[in-house]
Every structure is written in structure tokens, then in C-alpha cells.
Protein backbone atom coordinates (compact mmCIF):
# COMPACT_ATOMS: atom_id res chain seq x y z
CA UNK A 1 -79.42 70.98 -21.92
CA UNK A 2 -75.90 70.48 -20.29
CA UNK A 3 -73.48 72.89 -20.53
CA UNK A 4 -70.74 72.63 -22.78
CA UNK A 5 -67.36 70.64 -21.36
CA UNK A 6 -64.82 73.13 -20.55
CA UNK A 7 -61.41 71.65 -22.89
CA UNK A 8 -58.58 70.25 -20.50
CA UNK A 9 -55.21 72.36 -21.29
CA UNK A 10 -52.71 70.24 -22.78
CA UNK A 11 -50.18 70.50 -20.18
CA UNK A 12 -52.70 69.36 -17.77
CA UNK A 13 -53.40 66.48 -20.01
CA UNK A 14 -49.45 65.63 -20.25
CA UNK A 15 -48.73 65.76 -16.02
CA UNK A 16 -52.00 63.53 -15.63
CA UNK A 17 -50.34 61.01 -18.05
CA UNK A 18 -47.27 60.84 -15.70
CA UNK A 19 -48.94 61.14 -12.31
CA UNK A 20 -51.86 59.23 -12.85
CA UNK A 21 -51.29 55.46 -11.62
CA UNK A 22 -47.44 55.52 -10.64
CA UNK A 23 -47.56 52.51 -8.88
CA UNK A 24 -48.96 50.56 -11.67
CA UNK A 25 -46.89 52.23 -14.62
CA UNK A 26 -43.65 51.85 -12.40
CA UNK A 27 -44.25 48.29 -11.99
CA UNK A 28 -44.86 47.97 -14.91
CA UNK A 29 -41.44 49.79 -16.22
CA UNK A 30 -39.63 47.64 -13.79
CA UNK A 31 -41.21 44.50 -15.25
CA UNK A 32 -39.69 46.06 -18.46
CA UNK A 33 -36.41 46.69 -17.32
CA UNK A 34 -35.75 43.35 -15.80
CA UNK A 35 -36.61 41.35 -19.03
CA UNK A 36 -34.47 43.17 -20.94
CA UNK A 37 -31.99 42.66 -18.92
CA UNK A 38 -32.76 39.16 -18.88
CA UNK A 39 -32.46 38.83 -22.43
CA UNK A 40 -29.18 40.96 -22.72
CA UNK A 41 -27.60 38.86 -20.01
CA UNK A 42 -28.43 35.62 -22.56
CA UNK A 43 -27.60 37.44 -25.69
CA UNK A 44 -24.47 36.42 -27.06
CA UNK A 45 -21.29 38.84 -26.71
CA UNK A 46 -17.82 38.80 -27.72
CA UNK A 47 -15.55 40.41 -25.65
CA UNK A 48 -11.65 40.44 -24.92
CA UNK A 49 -10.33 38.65 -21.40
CA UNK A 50 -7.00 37.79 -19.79
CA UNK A 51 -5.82 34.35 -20.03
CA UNK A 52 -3.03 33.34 -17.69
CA UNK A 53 -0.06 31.99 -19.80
CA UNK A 54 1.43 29.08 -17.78
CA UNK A 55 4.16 26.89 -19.54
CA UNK A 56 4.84 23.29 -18.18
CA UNK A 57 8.71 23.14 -18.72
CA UNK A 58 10.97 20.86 -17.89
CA UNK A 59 12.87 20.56 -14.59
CA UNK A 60 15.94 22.14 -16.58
CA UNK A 61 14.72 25.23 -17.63
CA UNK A 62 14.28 28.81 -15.66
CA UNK A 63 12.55 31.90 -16.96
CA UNK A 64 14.68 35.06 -17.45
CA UNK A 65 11.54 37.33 -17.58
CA UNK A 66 7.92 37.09 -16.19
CA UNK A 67 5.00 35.33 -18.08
CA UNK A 68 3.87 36.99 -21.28
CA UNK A 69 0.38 38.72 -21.25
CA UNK A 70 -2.08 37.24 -23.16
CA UNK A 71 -5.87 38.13 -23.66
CA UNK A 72 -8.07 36.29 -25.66
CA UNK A 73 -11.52 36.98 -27.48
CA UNK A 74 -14.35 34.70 -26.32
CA UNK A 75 -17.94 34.47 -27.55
CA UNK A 76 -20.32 33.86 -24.82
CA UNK A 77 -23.01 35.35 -22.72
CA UNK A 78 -22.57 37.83 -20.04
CA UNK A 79 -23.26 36.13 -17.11
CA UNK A 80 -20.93 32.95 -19.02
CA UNK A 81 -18.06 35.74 -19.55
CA UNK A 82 -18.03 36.40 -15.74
CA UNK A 83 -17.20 33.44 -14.35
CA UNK A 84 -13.94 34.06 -16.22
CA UNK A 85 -13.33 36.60 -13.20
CA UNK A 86 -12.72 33.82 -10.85
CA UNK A 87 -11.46 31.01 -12.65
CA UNK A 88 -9.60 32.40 -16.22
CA UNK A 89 -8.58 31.06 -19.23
CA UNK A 90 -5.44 28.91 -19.04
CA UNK A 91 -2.61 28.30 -22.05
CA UNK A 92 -0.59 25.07 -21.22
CA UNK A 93 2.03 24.54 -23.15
CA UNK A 94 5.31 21.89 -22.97
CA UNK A 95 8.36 23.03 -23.28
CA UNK A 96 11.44 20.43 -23.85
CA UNK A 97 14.53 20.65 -21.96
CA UNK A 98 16.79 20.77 -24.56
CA UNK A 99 14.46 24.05 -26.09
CA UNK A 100 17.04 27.29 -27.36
CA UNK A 101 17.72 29.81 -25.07
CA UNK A 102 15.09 31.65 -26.98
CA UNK A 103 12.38 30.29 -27.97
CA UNK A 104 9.38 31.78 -29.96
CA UNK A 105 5.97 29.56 -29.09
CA UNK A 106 2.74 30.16 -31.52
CA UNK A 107 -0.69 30.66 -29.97
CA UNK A 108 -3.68 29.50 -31.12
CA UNK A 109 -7.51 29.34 -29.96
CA UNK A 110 -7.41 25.37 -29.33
CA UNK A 111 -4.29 26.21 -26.69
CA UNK A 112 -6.82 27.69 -24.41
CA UNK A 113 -8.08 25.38 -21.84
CA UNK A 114 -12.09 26.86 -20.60
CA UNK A 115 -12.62 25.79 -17.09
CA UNK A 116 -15.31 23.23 -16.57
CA UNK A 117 -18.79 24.60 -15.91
CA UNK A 118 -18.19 27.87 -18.25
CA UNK A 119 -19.42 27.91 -21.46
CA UNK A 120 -17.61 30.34 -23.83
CA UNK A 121 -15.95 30.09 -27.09
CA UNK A 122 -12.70 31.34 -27.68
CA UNK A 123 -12.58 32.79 -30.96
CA UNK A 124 -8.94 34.14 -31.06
CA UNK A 125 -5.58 34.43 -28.96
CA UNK A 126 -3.95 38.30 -28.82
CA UNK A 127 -0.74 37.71 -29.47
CA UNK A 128 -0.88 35.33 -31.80
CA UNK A 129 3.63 34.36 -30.52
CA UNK A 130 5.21 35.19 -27.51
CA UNK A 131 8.83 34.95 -27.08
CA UNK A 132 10.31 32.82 -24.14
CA UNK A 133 13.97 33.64 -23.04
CA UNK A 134 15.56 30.94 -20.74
CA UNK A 135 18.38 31.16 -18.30
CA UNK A 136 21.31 30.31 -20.32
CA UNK A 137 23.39 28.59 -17.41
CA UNK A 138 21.72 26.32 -14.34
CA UNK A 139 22.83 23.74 -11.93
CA UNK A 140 21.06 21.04 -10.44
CA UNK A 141 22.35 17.76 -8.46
CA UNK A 142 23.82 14.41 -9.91
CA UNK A 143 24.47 11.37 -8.28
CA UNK A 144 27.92 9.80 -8.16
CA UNK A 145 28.78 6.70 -9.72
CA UNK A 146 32.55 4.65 -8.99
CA UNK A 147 35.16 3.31 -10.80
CA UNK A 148 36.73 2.29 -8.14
CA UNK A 149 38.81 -0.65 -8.10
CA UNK A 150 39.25 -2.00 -4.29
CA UNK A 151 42.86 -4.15 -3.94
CA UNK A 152 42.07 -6.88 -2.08
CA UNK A 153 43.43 -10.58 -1.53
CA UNK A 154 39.66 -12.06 -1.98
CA UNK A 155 38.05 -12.07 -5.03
CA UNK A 156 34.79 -11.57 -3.55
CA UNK A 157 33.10 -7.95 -4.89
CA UNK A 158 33.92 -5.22 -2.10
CA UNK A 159 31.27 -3.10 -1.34
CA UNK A 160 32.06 0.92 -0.93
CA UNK A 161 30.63 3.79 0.38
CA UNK A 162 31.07 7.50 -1.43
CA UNK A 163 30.36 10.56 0.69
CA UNK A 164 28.33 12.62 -0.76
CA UNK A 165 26.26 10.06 -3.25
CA UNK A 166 25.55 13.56 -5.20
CA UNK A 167 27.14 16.56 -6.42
CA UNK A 168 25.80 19.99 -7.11
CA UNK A 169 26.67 20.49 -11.22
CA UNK A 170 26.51 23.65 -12.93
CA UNK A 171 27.01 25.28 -16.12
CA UNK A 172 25.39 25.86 -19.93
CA UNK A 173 21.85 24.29 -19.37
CA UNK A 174 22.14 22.15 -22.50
CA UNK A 175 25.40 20.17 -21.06
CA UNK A 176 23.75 19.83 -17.38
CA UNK A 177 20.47 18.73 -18.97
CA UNK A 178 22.55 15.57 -20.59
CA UNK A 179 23.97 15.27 -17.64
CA UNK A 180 23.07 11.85 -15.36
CA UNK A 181 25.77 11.33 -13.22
CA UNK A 182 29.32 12.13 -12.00
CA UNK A 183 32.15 9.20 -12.10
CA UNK A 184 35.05 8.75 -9.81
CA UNK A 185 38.46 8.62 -11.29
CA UNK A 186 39.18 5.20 -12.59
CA UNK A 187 41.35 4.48 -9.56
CA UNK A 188 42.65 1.64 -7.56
CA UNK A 189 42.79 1.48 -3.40
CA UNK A 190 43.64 -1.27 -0.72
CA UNK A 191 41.09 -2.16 1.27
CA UNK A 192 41.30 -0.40 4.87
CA UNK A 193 39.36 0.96 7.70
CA UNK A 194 40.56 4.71 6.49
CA UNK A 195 37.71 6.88 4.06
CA UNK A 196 40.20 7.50 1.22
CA UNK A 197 39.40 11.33 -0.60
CA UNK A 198 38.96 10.01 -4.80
CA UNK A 199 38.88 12.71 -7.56
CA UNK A 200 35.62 12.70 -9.79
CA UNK A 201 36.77 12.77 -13.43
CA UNK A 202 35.28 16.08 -14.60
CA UNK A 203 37.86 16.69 -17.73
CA UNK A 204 35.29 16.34 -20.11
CA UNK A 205 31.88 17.36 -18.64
CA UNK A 206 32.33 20.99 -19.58
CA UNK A 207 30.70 21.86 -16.28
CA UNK A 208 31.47 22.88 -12.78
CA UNK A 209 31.40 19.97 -10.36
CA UNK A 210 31.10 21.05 -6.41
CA UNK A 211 32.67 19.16 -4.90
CA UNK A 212 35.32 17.57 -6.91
CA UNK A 213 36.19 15.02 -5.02
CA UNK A 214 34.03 12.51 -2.65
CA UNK A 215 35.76 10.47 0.33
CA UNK A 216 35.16 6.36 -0.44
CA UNK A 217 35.09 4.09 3.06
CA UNK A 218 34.05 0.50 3.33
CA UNK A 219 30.96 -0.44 5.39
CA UNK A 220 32.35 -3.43 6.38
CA UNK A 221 35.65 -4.94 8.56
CA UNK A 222 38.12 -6.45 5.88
CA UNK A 223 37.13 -10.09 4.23
């Protein structure tokens, strides 16, 4: 007759349940760990980003104050959501030259451009306006145009030379936006080897015109 088993003490019992086989329970946790986080990095996830707010304006127009922040919520999964690190969201939006000096543009989800190769959905814009304040004056250069009338005994069309062919213009933007060119003075000169100094006609531009007057010489000897 065998002798009667001698119980194992419960704490013994609960060490041998975490010491006995480590290397196959902590593969086997590992195995566990990694497909969950396999799962969780497919799992959708919504989750707020930057988006970099880039307007395309018009030649005319200047910023008075840096680009607006803008975030935006996107739907995606994780490993989807971090390619945003490297190439972001983008908002692209035209902006007219003849725009107010202030200007208040709506946002909405369909104004964010997703790079190619990132799937993500963008599910809302934060804010839904931003306000875009313009430089109320700005200058750019014009070319100059003649009406100039050259006195000479043929009747054969004289051609002329104006140095400079463009003038720096400045002023409200909305005036120098219209702007195409500057004219000469409607004026009348003989024909000579001399460069003759000709006022541009700037009465009614409503702008500053640098220089105001352009010298007129004729490229060739007298017909």
C-alpha cells in the first residue's frame, strides 16, 4: 500500500505556474503581443493632424501675417496616419487679385488634398474660416508704352527707343493690379541724334510712377 501523497502548498503551486516553461509561455506572450499589435495598427482610428494651409494667390497680393493653423480630423489606420509625418495634408486654395484687403475663406473637408500613396479620410477641417489680411499697398513693374509723335520730313513710321522700357509702380494694390502699362506724354519731337527726356502721363493713375520720365533716342541715322 503506497503512502498517502503529501498536498503541494498553494503558493508552491502558484510560483510553479510562472516558472515552469518560461521560454515557451514567453514566446508564446510575445506571439500575443505582436498580433495585437498587428490588428491595432489596422484598426481604424480617427485622430486630429496638422494640415499646412498654402494659398495660391495672385502675383498682386502679399500676406500681412503668417499662414493660419489648421488641423484636420482624418479616419485612417495607424500606420496610414503616419505617413502624414512626412508628407501632410495640404489646403490649396485661389485667391483673385482683385480679393478685399480682408478676406474671410471657408474650409471644408474636400479642400484637403491627401498625398498619393496615403490612405486616410478626412472627416473634418478645425477651423472651419480663417481670415486672410493682405498688404493694402504694393508695387510691381510696368512696361512703357509712347505717344510719341516724331517730326520728320518723311512720312515713313520712325522707329524710337525709350530708356527704361519699364517703370517700378506703386500704390493701393487694387489700382496697380489694373495697371498694364505706363504712357508717355502725348508729345511731339524732331527727329535728331540727341535722347530727348519725355514725361510719362501719370495724372490719372492714382499711383506712384518711379521714374517719371524715360529718355526717347532713335536707333537709327535720320531718313
Amino acid at each position: 500500500m503506497s503512502p498517502p501523497r503529501t498536498p503541494v502548498p498553494w503558493r508552491r503551486r502558484l510560483v510553479s505556474a510562472f516558472t515552469e516553461n518560461l521560454p515557451i509561455k514567453a514566446s508564446a506572450g510575445l506571439l500575443a503581443i505582436a498580433m495585437w499589435m498587428l490588428v491595432a495598427a489596422r484598426e481604424p482610428i480617427e485622430q486630429v493632424v496638422g494640415v499646412r494651409f498654402a494659398p495660391q494667390l495672385d502675383s498682386n497680393l502679399v500676406l500681412r501675417d503668417p499662414a493660419p493653423t489648421v488641423r484636420a480630423v482624418v479616419l485612417g489606420s495607424a500606420n496610414e496616419i503616419l505617413k502624414l509625418a512626412n508628407t501632410p495634408l495640404v489646403i490649396r486654395r485661389p485667391v483673385a487679385g482683385d480679393a478685399p484687403d480682408t478676406l474671410v475663406v471657408p474650409l471644408r473637408p474636400t479642400d484637403v488634398d491627401v498625398p498619393d500613396g496615403v490612405e486616410v479620410i478626412v472627416r473634418d477641417v478645425q477651423p472651419h474660416t480663417v481670415t486672410l489680411r493682405f498688404e493694402s499697398t504694393t508695387q510691381r513693374y510696368v512696361p512703357v508704352t509712347s505717344a510719341i509723335r516724331v517730326r520728320v520730313a518723311s512720312r515713313e513710321p520712325v522707329p524710337i527707343v525709350i530708356t527704361p522700357d519699364s517703370v517700378q509702380v506703386s500704390g493701393p494694390r487694387r489700382l496697380v493690379a489694373r495697371l498694364r502699362h505706363v504712357s508717355t506724354v502725348a508729345d511731339s519731337i524732331a527727329f535728331d541724334t540727341l535722347p530727348h527726356l519725355v514725361d510719362l502721363d501719370t495724372a490719372r493713375l492714382g499711383v506712384t510712377v518711379r521714374p517719371s520720365q524715360v529718355k526717347v533716342s532713335f536707333p537709327f541715322p535720320r531718313p
